[in-house]
Protein backbone atom coordinates (compact mmCIF):
# COMPACT_ATOMS: atom_id res chain seq x y z
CA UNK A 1 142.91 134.40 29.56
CA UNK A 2 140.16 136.17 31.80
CA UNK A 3 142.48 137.66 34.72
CA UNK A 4 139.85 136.92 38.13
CA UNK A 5 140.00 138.36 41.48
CA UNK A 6 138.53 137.02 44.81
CA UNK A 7 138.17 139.26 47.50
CA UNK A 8 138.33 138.25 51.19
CA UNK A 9 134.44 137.38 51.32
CA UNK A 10 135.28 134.47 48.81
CA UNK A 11 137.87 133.26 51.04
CA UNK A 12 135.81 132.71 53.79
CA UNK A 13 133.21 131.36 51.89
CA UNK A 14 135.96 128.57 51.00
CA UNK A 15 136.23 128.49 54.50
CA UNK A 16 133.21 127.88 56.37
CA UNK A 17 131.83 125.97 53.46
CA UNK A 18 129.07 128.40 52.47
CA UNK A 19 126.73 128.33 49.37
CA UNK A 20 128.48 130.49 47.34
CA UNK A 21 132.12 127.98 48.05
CA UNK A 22 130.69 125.51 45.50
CA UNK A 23 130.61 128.18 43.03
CA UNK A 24 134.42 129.05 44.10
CA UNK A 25 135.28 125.79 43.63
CA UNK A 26 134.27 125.73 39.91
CA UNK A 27 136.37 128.94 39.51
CA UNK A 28 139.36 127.54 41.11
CA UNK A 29 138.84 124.13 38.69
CA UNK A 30 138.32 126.85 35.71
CA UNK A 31 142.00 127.59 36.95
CA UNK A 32 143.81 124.60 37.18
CA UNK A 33 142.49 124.04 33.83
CA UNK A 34 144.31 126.87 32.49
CA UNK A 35 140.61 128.79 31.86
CA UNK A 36 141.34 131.76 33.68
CA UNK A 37 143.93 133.38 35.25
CA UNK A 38 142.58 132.91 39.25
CA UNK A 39 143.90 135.83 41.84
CA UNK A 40 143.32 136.72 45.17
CA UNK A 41 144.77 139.92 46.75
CA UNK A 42 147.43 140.37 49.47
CA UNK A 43 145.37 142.62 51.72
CA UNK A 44 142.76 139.82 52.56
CA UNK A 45 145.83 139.22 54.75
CA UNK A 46 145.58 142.65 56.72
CA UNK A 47 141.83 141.38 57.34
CA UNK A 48 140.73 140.46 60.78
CA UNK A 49 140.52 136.53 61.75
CA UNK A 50 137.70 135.17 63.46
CA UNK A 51 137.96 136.27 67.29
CA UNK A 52 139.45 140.08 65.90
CA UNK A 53 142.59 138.93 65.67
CA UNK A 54 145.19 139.57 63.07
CA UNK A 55 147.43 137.71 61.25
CA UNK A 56 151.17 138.08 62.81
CA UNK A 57 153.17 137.64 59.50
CA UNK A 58 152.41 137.03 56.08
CA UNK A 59 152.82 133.14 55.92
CA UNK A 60 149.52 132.57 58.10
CA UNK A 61 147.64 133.90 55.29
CA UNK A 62 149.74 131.59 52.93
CA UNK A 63 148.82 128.74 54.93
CA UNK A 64 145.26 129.68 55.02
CA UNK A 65 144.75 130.20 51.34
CA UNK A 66 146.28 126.78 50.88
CA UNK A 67 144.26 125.15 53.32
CA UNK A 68 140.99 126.21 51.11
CA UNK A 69 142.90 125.11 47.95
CA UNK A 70 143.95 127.80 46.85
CA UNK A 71 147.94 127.65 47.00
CA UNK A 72 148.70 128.11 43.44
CA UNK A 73 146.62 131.15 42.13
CA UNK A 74 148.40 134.56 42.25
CA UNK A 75 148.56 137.11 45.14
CA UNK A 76 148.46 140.57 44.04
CA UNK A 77 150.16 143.07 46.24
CA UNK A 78 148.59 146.42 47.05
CA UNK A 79 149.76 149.91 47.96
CA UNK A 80 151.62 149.71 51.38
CA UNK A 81 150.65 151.46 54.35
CA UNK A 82 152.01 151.58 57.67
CA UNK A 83 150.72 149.27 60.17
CA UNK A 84 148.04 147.71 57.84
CA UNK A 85 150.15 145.55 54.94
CA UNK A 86 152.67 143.69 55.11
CA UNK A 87 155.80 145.33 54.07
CA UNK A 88 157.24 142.10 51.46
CA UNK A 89 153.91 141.85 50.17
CA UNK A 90 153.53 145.39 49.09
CA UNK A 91 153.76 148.33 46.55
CA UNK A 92 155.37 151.73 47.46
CA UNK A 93 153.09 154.22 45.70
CA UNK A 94 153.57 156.84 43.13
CA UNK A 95 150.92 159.54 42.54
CA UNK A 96 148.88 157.63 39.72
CA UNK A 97 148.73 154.78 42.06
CA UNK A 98 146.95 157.14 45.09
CA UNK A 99 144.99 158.26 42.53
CA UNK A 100 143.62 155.34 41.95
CA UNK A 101 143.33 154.68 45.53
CA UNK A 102 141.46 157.76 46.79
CA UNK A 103 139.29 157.34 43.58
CA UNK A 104 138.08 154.03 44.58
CA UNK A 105 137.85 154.89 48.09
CA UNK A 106 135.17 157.84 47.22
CA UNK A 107 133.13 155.85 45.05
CA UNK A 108 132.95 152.97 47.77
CA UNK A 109 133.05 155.13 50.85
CA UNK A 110 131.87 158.47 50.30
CA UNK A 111 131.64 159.01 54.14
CA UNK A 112 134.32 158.00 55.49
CA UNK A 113 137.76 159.85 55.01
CA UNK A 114 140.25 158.71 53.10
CA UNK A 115 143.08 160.10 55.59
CA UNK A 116 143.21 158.30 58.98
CA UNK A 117 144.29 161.62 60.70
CA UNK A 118 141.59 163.27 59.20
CA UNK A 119 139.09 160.60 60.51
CA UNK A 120 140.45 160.46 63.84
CA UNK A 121 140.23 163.98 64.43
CA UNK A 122 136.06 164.04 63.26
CA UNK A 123 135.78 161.08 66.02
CA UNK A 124 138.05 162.05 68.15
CA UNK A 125 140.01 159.56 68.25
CA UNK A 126 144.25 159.32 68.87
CA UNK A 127 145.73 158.08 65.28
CA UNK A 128 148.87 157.63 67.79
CA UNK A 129 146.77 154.74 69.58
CA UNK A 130 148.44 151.98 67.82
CA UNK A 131 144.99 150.51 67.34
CA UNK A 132 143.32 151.86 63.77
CA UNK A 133 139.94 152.02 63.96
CA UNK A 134 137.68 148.77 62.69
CA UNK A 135 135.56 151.15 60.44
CA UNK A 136 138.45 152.79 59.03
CA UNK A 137 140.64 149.49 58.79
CA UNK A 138 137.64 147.48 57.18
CA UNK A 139 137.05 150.68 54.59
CA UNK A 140 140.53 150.42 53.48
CA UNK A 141 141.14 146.85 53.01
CA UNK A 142 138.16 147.21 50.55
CA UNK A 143 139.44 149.72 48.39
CA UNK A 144 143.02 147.91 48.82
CA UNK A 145 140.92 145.15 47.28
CA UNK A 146 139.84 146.14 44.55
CA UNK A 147 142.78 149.09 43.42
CA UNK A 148 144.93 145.46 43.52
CA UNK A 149 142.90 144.09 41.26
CA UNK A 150 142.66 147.17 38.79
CA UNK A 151 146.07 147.68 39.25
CA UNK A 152 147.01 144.37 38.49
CA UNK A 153 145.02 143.84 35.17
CA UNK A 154 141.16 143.97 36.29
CA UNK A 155 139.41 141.66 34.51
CA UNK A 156 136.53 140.23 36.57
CA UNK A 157 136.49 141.42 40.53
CA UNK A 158 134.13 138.65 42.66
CA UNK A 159 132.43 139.35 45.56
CA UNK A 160 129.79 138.92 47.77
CA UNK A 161 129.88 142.48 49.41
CA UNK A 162 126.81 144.51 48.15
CA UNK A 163 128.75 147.68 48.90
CA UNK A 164 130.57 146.63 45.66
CA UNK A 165 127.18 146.05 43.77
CA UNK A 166 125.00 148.84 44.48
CA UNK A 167 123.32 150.14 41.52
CA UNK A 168 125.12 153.86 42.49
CA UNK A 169 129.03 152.59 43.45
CA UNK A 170 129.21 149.43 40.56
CA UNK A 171 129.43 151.77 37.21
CA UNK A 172 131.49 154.00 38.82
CA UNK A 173 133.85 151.03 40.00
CA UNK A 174 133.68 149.54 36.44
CA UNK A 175 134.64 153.21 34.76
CA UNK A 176 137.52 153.51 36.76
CA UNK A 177 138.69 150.21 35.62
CA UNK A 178 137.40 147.21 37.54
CA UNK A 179 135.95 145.23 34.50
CA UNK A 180 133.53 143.87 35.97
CA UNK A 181 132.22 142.70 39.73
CA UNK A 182 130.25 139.85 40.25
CA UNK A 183 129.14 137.39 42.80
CA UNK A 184 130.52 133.78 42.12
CA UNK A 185 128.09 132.03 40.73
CA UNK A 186 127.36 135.33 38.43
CA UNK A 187 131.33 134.94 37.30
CA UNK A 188 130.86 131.27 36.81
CA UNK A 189 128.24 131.93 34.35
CA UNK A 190 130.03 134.63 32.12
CA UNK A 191 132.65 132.57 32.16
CA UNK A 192 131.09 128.84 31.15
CA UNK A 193 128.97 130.25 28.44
């Protein structure tokens, strides 16, 4: 069975009803059927809500993902990190596994660092603020994003960010063992013909 990933994008699609949520909702059919093996990944909780708020504990994003019908389909848990994940819904990290991460992270965000210290001090910022920066923060839910889903089996990764299909980040995603990204209604195809 195909393992497939949404990423936060296809939750709010679900959401606010947009074009792409019909597609969604023929993947999450495909997995009630017992077609595919439907995910979505635990950092789409560390995401800002509408208004720039954040989720206070883990069961508002429970509630949410229920609430778009998607209560039964695996959450995959990423690496942990202070002030960002939530700590029962997390890995603690070996080597390979920041591997991984900083690999992903410099195919999808060759300009911004990969160590919050490091970025802080290029924008001079205080990484004692207690507030991470919204560049940084939304750079690092998206590798979180997709290193859960390689981490957890890959298969197909869907998405409507184009950061995640450009021609010069997408081959170098899929050789590092994403499997495949596509936007919904591209995943609905592979996988209905």
């Amino acid at each position: 069975m195909t393992n497939v990933t949404l990423d936060t994008n296809c939750i709010i699609d679900l959401e606010e009803g947009r074009d792409e949520a019909f597609y969604i909702k023929a993947l999450v059919n495909m997995h009630e059927n017992r077609r595919i093996n439907l995910r979505v990944v635990a950092i789409s909780a560390s995401e800002r809500k509408p208004g720039g708020e954040f989720a206070s504990n883990f069961t508002e994003f429970k509630e949410k993902i229920a609430t778009v019908g998607l209560a039964h389909v695996e959450i995959l848990k990423p690496i942990g990190h202070f002030d960002i994940t939530f700590w029962d819904w997390c890995l603690f990290a070996d080597d390979q596994m920041v591997d991984l991460e900083r690999r992903v992270h410099e195919i999808l965000f060759p300009k911004i660092d990969f160590d919050y210290g490091e970025f802080c001090r290029k924008h001079g910022l205080d990484p004692a603020s207690g507030k991470i920066d919204k560049r940084w923060l939304n750079a690092k839910c998206d590798v979180l994003a997709l290193w859960s889903h390689i981490y957890h089996g890959g298969g197909i990764f869907v998405t409507t960010d184009d950061n995640f299909h450009k021609k010069s980040k997408k081959a170098a995603l899929i050789a590092v063992g994403a499997g495949d990204i596509l936007r919904p209604k591209d995943a609905l195809a592979r996988l209905t013909t």
